[in-house]
Protein backbone atom coordinates (compact mmCIF):
# COMPACT_ATOMS: atom_id res chain seq x y z
CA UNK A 1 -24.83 2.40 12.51
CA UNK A 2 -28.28 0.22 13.33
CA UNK A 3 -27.06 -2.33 11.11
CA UNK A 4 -23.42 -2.33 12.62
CA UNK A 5 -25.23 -2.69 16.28
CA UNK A 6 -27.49 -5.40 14.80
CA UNK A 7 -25.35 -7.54 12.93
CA UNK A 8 -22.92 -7.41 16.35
CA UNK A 9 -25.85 -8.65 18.15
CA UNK A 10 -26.68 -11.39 15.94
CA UNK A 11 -22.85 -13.17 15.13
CA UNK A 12 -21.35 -12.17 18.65
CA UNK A 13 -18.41 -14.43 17.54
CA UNK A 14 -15.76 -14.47 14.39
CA UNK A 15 -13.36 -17.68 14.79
CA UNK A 16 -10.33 -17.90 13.11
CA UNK A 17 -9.73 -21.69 13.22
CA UNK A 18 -6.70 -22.85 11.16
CA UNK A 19 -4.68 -22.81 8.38
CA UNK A 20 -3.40 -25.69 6.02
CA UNK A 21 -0.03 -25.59 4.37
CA UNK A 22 0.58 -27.70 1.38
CA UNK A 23 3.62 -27.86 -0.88
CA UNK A 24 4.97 -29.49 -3.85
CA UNK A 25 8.39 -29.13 -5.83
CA UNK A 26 7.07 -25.76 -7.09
CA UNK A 27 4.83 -23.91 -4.84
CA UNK A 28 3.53 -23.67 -0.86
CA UNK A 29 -0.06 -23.00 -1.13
CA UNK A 30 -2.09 -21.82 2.06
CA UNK A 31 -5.61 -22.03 2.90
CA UNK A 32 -7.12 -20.26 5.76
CA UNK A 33 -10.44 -21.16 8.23
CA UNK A 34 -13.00 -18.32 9.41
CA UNK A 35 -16.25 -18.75 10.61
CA UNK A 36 -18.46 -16.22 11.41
CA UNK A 37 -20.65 -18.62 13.67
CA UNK A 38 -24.17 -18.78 12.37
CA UNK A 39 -23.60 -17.39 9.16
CA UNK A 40 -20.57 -18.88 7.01
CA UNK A 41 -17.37 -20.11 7.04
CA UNK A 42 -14.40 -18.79 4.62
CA UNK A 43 -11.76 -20.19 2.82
CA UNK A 44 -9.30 -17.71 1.29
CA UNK A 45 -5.55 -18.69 -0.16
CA UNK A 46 -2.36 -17.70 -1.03
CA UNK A 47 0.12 -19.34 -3.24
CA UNK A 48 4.28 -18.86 -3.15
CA UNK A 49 6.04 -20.10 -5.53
CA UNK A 50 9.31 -21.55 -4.78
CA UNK A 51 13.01 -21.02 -5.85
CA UNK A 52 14.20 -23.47 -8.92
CA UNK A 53 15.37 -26.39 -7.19
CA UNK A 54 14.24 -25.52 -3.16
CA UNK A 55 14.63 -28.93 -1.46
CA UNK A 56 13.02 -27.43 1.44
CA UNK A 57 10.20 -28.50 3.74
CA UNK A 58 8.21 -25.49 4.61
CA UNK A 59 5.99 -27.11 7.35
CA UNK A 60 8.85 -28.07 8.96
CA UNK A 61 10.21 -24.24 9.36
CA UNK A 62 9.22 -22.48 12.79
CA UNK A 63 9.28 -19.60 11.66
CA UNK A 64 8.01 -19.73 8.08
CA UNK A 65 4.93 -21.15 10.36
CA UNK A 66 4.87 -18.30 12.34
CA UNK A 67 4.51 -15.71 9.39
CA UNK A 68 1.89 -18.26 7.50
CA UNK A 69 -0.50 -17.50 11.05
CA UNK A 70 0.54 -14.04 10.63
CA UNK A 71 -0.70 -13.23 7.15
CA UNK A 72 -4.09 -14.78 8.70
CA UNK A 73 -4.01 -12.47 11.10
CA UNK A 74 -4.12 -9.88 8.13
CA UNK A 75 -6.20 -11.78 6.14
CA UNK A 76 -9.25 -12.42 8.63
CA UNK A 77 -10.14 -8.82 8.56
CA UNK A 78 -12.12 -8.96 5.47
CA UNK A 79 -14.14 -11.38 6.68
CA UNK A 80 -14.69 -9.77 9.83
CA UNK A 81 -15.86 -6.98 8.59
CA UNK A 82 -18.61 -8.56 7.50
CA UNK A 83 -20.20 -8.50 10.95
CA UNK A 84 -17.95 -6.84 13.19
CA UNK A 85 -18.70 -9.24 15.36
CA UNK A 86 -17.56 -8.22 18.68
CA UNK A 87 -15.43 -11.47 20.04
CA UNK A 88 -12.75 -12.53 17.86
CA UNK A 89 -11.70 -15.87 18.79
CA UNK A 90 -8.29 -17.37 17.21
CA UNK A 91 -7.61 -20.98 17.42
CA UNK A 92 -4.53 -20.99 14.55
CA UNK A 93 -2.06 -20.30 16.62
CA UNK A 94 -0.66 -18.31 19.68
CA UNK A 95 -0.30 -14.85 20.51
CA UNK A 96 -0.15 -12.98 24.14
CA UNK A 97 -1.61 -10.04 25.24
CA UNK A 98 0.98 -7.69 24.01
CA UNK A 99 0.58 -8.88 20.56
CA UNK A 100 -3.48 -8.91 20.87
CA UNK A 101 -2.60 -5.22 21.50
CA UNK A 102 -1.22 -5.01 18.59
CA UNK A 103 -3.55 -6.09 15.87
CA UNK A 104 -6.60 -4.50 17.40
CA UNK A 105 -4.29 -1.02 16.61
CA UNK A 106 -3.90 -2.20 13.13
CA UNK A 107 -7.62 -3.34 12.64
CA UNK A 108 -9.27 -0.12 14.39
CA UNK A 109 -6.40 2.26 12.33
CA UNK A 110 -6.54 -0.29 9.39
CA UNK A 111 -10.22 0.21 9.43
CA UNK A 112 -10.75 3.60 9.68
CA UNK A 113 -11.75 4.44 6.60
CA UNK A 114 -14.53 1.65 6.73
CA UNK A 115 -15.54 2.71 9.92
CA UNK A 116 -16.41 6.77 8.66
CA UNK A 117 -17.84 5.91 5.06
CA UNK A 118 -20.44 3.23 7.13
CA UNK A 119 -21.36 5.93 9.55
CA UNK A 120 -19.97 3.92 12.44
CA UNK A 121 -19.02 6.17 15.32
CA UNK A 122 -18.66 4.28 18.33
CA UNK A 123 -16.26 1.90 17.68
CA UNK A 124 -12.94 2.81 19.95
CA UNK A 125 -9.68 0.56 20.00
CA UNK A 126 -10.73 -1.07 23.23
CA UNK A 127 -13.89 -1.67 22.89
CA UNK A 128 -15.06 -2.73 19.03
CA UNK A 129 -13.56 -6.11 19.05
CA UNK A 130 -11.95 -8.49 22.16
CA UNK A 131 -9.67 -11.26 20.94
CA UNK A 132 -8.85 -14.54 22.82
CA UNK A 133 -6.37 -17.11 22.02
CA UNK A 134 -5.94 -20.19 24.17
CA UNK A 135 -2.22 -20.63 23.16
CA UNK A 136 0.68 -17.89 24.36
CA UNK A 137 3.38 -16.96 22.18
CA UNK A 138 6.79 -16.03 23.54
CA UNK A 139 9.18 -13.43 22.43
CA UNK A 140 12.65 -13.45 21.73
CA UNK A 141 14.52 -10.92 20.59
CA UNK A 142 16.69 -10.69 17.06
CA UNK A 143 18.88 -7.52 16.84
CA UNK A 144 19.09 -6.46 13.09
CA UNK A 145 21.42 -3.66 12.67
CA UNK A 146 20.51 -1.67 9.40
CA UNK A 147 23.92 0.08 8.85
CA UNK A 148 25.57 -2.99 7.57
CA UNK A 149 23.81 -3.16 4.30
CA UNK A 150 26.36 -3.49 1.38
CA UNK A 151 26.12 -3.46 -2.31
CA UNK A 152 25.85 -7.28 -2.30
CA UNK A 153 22.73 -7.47 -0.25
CA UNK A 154 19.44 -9.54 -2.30
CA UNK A 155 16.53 -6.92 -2.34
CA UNK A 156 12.97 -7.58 -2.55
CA UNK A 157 10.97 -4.74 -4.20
CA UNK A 158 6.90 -5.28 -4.15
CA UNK A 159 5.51 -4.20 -7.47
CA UNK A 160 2.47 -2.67 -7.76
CA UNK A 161 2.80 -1.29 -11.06
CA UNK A 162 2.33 2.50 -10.36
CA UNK A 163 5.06 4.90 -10.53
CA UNK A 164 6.58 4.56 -6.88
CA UNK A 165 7.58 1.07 -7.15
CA UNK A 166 9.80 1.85 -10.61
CA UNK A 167 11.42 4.87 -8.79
CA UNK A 168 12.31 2.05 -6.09
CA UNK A 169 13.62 0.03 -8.86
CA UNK A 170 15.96 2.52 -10.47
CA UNK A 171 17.03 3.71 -7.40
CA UNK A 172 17.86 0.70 -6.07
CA UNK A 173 20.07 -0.29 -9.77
CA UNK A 174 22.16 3.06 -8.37
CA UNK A 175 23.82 0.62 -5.39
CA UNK A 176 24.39 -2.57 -7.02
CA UNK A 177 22.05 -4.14 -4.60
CA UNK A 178 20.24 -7.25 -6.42
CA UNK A 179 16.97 -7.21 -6.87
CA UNK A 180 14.24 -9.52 -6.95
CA UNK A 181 10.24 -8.29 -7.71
CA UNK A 182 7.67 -9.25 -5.52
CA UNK A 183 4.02 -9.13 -7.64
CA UNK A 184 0.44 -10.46 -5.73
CA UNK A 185 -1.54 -11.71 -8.63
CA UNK A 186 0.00 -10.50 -11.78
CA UNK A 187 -1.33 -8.10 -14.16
CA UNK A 188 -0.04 -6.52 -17.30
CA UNK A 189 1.14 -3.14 -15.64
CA UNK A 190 3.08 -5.28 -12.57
CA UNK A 191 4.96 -7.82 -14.73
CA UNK A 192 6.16 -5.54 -17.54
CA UNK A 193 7.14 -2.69 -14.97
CA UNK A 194 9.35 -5.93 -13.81
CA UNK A 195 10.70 -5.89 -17.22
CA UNK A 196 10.75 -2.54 -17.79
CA UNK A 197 13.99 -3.15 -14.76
CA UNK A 198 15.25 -5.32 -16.48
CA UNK A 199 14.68 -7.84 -14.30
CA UNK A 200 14.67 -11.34 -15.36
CA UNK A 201 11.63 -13.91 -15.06
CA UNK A 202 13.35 -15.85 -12.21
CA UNK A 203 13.28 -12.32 -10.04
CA UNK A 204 10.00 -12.16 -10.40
CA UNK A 205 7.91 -13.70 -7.65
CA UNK A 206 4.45 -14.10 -8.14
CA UNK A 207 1.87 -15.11 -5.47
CA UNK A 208 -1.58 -15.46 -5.97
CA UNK A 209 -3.96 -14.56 -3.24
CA UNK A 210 -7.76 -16.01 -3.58
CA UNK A 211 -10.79 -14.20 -2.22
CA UNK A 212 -13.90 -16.40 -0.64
CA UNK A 213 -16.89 -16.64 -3.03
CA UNK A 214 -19.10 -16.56 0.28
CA UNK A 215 -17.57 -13.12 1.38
CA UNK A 216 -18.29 -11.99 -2.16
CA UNK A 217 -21.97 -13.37 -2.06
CA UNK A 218 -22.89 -11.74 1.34
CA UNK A 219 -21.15 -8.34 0.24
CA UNK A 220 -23.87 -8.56 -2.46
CA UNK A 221 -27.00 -9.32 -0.32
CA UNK A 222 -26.09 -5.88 1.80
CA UNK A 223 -23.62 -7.14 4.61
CA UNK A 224 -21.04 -4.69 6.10
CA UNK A 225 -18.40 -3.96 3.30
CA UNK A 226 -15.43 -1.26 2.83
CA UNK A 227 -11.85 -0.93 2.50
CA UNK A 228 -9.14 -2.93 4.46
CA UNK A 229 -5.75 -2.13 5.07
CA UNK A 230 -4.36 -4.13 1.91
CA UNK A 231 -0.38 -2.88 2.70
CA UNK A 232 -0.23 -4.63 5.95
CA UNK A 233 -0.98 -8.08 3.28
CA UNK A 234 1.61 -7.06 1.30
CA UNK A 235 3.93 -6.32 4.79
CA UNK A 236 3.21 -10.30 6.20
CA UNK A 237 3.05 -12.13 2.59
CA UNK A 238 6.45 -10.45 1.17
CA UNK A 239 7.92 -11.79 4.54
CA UNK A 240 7.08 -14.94 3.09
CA UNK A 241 8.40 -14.64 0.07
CA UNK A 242 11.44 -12.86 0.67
CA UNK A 243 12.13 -16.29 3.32
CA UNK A 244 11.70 -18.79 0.65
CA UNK A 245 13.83 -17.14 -1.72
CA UNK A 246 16.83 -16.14 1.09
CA UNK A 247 16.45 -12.51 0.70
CA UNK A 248 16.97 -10.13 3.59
CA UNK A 249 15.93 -7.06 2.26
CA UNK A 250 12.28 -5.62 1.50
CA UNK A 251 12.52 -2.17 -0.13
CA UNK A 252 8.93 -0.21 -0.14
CA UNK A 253 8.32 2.65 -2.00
CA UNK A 254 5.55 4.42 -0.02
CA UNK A 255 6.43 8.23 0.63
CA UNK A 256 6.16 10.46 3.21
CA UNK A 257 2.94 12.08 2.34
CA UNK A 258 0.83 8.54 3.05
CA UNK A 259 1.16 9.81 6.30
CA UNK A 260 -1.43 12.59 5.56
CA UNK A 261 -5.41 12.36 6.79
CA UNK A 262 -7.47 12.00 4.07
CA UNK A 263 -10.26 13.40 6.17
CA UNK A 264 -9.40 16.69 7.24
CA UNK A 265 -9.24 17.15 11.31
CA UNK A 266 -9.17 13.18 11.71
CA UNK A 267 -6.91 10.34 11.78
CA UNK A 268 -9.05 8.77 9.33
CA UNK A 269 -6.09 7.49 6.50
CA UNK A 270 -6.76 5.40 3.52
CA UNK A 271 -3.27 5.48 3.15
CA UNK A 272 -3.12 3.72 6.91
CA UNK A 273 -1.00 0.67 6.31
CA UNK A 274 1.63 2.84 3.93
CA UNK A 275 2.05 5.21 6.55
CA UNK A 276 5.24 5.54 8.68
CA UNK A 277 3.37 4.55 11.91
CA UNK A 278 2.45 1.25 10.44
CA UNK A 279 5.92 0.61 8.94
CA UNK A 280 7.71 1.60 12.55
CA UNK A 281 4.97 -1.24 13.92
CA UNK A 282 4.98 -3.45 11.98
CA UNK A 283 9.38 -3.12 11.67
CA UNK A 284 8.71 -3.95 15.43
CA UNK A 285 6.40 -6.74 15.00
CA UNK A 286 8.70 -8.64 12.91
CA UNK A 287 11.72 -7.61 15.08
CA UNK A 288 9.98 -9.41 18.33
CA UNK A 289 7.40 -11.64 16.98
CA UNK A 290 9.11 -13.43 13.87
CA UNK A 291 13.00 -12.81 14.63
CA UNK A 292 15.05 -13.59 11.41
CA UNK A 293 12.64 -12.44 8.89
CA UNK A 294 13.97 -9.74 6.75
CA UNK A 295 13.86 -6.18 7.12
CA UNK A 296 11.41 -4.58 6.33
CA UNK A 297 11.85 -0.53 4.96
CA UNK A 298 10.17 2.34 2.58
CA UNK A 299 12.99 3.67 0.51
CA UNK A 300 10.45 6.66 -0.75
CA UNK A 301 9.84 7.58 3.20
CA UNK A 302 11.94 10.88 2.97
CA UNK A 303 10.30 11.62 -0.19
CA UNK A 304 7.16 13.64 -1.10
CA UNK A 305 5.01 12.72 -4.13
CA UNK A 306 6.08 15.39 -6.22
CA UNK A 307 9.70 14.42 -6.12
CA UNK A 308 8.89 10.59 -6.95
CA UNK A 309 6.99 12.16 -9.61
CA UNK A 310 9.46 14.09 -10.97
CA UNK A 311 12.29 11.53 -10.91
CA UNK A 312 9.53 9.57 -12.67
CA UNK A 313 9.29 11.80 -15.10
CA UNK A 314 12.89 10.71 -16.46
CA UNK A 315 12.18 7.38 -16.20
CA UNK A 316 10.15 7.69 -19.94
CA UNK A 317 10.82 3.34 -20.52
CA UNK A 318 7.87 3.06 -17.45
CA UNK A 319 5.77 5.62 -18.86
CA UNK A 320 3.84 3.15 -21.66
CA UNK A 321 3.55 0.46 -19.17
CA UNK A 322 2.59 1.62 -15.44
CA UNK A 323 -0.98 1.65 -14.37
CA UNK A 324 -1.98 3.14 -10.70
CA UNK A 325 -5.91 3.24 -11.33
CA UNK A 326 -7.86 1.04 -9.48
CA UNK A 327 -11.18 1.34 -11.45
CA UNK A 328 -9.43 0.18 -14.57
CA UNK A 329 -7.00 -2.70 -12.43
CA UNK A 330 -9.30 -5.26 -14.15
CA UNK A 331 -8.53 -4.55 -17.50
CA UNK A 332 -4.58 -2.98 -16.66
CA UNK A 333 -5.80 0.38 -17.98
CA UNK A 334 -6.66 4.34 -16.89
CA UNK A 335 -10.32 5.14 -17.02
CA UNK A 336 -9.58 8.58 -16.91
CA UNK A 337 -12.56 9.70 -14.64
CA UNK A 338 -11.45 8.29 -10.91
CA UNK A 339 -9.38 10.57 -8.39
CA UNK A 340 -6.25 8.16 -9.03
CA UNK A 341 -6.23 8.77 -12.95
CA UNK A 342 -6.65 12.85 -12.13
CA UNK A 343 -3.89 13.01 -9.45
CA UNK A 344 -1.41 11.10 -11.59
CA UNK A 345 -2.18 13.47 -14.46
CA UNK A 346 -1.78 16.62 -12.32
CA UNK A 347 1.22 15.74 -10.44
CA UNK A 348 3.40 14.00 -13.63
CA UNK A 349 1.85 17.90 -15.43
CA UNK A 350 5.00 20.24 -14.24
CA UNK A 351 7.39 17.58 -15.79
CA UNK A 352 6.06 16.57 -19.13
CA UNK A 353 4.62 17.90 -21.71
CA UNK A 354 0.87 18.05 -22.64
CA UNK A 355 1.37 15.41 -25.51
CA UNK A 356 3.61 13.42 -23.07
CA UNK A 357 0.76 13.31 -20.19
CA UNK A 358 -2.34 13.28 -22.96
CA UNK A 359 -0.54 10.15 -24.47
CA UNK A 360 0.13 7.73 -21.37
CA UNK A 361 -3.54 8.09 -20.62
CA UNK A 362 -5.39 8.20 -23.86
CA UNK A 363 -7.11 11.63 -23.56
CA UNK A 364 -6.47 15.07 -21.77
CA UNK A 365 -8.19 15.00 -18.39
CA UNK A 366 -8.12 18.98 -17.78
CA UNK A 367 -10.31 19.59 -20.42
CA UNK A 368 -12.92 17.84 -18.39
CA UNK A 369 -15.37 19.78 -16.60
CA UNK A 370 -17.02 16.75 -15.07
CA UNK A 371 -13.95 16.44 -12.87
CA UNK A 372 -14.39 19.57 -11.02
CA UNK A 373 -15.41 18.23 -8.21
CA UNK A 374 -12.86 15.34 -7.74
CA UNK A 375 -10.17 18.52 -8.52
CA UNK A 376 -11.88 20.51 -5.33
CA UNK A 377 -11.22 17.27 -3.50
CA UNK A 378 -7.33 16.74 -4.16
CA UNK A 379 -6.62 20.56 -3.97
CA UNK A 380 -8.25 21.22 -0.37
CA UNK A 381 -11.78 23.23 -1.99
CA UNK A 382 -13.74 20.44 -0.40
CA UNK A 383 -11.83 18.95 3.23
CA UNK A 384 -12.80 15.51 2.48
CA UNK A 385 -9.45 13.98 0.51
CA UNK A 386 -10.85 11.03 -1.96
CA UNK A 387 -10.25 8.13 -0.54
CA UNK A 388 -7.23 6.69 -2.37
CA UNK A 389 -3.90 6.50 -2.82
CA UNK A 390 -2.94 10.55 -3.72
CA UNK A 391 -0.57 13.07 -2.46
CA UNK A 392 -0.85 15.55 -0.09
CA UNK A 393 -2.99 19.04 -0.68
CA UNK A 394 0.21 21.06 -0.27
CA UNK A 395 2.26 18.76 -3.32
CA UNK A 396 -1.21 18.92 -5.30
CA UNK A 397 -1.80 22.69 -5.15
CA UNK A 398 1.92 23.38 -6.20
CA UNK A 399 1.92 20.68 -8.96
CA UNK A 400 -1.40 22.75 -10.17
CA UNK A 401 0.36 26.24 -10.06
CA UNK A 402 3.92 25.19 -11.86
CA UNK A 403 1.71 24.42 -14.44
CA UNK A 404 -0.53 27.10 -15.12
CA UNK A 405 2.78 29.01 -15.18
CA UNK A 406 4.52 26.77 -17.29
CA UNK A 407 1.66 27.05 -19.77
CA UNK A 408 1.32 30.65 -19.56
CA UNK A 409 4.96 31.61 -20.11
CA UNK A 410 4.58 29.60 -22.99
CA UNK A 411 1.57 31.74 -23.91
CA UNK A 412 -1.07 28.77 -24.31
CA UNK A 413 -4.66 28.64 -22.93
CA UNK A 414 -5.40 26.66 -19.74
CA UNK A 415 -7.46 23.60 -20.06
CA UNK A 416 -10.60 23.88 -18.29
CA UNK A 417 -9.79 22.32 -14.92
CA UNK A 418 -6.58 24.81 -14.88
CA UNK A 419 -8.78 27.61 -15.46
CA UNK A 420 -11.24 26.87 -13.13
CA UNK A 421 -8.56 26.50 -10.13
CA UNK A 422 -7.28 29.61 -10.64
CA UNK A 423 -10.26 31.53 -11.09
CA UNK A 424 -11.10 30.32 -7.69
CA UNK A 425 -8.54 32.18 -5.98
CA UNK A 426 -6.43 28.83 -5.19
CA UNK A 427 -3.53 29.62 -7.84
CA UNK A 428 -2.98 33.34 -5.64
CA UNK A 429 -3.57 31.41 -2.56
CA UNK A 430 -0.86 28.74 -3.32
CA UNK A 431 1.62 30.83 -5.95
CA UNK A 432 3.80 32.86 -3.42
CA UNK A 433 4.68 28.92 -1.51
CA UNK A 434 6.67 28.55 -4.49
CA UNK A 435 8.46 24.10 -4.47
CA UNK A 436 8.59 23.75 -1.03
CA UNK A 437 8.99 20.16 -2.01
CA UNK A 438 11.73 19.92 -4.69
CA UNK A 439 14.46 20.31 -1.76
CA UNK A 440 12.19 18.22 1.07
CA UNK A 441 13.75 15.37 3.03
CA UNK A 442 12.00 13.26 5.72
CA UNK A 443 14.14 12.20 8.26
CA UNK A 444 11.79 10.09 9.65
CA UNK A 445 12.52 6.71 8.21
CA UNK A 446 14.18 3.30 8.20
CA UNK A 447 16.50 3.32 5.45
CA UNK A 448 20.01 1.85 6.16
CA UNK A 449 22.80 4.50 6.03
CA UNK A 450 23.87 3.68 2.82
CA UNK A 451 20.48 4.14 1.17
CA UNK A 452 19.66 6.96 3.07
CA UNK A 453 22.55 8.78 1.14
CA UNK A 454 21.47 7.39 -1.69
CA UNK A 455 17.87 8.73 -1.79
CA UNK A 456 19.36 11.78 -0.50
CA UNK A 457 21.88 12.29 -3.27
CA UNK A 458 18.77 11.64 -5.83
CA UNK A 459 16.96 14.57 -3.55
CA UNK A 460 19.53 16.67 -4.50
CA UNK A 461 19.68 16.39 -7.94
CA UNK A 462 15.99 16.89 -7.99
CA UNK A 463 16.42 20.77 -6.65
């Protein structure tokens, strides 16, 4: 908290001063201008490839302009965070006071996760950053009506190369929709998920984002650092992409349990930018702000965790090749010891067998003690939730009792982890519940009607 107060003292002001756009026959490339005055200056980018044989001048496009100032709206908040410096000053482009509203909501949600693991309490949405921008931006207005998508519509699916993006995928196949994949900086886990769809290598966009070696150096020397809302990057930049390749659609697959706290009694949500709040916004954003663009929707929304994982659990051509484990993103593998690795093995446990689980991630995780503690994390022992991307409590808890009774009918001993959450009174605790989830549908989402029975009919056969 001193050093929050302290660094806001000493770099008052964060500018955001341009962008540059340059293109060629095969790719746009963008480079974005921060300054943190008195410290450094930053120069992240992003690279889109284009469409074989796009004739099309990209600077010259209003509103492709628009969304390029957009994603460095998104993309100035690691920098920012730096210093939190307290006056945010953006000389890129234009925006009015409504939309000034709006990204301090995103940044102060975005950031709340960085906010409680720094120990910094006083920041409030009015009050821990004031942006100014010289130029105005007007509205106007583009009615998209959902209910007319068809099985001819061009869908963009962003990959991340977990499980919920190939549920997307297959789904998706079931309405004859096309599909395109949407990858930020490839890895093995994203591209061959892409091929485990079947999808060919012109569906496959790749864009390459580039991180600032001076935001990496100060990080290092003990400046402000934590997580950012990474979603609402993938939100702007597939806006981008789905423009330059004349798609319409962009099909998420976060569910309805990002919507959860992962601090118990808080709105604290590592999950912020994949929850429905931020998709309703940010479906808003793009409705007002860049009219055109293409729509933006979760096809997972009505879905819970344990039903994407057990629709994944049929799905056995992903099962070599998906990787959801952000300690081992690096080298596109499981460590086997992070909260990630542990919920994937628990919730994919009711559905598979042992050898099935053991063998996608190289060794059985419930025979190890050392993960106690992470396990009294994701099943509610401890209230603080880890602080990734995992289910809910509730889906956690049940996936941990259909198994323990799945083993025991079959007469086998439970692995340690097993044993140790029901000797601690959680398996009685969360046994009578029975699935509440198998059956669950959220009806709080943006699907179009034809999707919406779509997912629904997939619910079904789930039960």
């Amino acid at each position: 908290m001193e050093k929050y107060q302290s660094l806001r003292r000493e770099y008052p002001r964060f500018y955001y001063k341009s962008y540059v756009l340059w293109e060629d026959e095969k790719e746009v490339r963008l480079t974005y201008h921060f300054e943190i005055q008195g410290l450094s200056s930053f120069a992240p980018s992003w690279r889109f490839p284009k469409a074989l044989g796009d004739k099309a001048r990209w600077r010259d496009d209003v509103l492709f302009q628009k969304m390029a100032f957009s994603l460095g709206m998104v993309e100035l908040v690691s920098y920012w965070k730096i210093t939190c410096s307290p006056h945010v000053i953006v000389e890129a482009g234009g925006l009015n006071g409504e939309q000034i509203h709006w990204w301090k909501d995103l940044y102060f949600n975005g950031l709340g996760e960085f906010f409680y693991v720094n120990g910094i309490r006083e920041a409030e949405p009015d009050d821990f950053m004031d942006i100014t921008c010289q130029a105005n931006e007007d509205s106007a207005v583009l009615s998209f009506d959902p209910r007319t998508f068809s099985s001819s519509e061009k869908v963009l699916v962003p990959i991340g190369g977990g499980k919920d993006s190939a549920v997307t995928l297959e789904l998706l196949k079931k309405s004859g929709a096309s599909l395109w994949a949407y990858i930020i900086n490839p890895r093995g886990a994203t591209v061959k998920t892409a091929e485990a769809a079947g999808l060919p290598g012109d569906r496959v966009i790749k864009a390459g984002r580039t991180l600032d070696k001076n935001m990496l150096e100060l990080n290092k020397q003990g400046f402000l650092n934590g997580h950012t809302p990474f979603s609402a990057l993938v939100a702007f930049s597939s806006l981008i992409a789905a423009r330059m390749h004349g798609l319409s659609w962009i099909a998420l697959s976060n569910e309805s349990s990002a919507n959860e706290s992962t601090v118990a009694g808080s709105t604290v949500n590592h999950q912020y930018s994949k929850s429905f709040k931020f998709e309703m916004d940010f479906h808003q954003y793009r409705e007002k702000w860049l009219p055109g663009s293409a729509y933006y929707f979760s096809l997972l929304r009505p879905l819970s965790e344990f039903q994407i994982a057990k629709f994944f659990a049929g799905q056995k051509q992903y099962h070599p090749v998906f990787r959801s484990c952000n300690a081992g993103s690096k080298t596109d593998s499981w460590c086997g010891h992070c909260p990630k690795c542990l919920f994937v093995y628990l919730i994919l446990s009711p559905f598979l067998e042992e050898s099935e689980v053991e063998a996608i991630f190289g060794r059985n995780m419930l025979e190890d003690a050392s993960l106690i503690s992470l396990l009294e994390k994701l099943t509610g022992i401890q209230e603080e939730k880890p602080f990734e991307c995992v289910g809910s409590r509730d889906e956690i808890n049940t996936a941990a009792v259909l198994t323990i009774d799945h083993m025991e009918s079959e007469g086998k001993k439970l692995p340690v982890l097993l044993s140790y959450y029901k000797e601690s009174g959680l398996y009685e605790e969360n046994k009578p519940k029975g699935d509440p989830f198998s059956a669950y549908f959220d009806e709080e989402n943006l699907l179009p009607g034809p999707l919406k029975e779509l997912v629904r009919k997939a619910c079904a056969s789930l039960e």
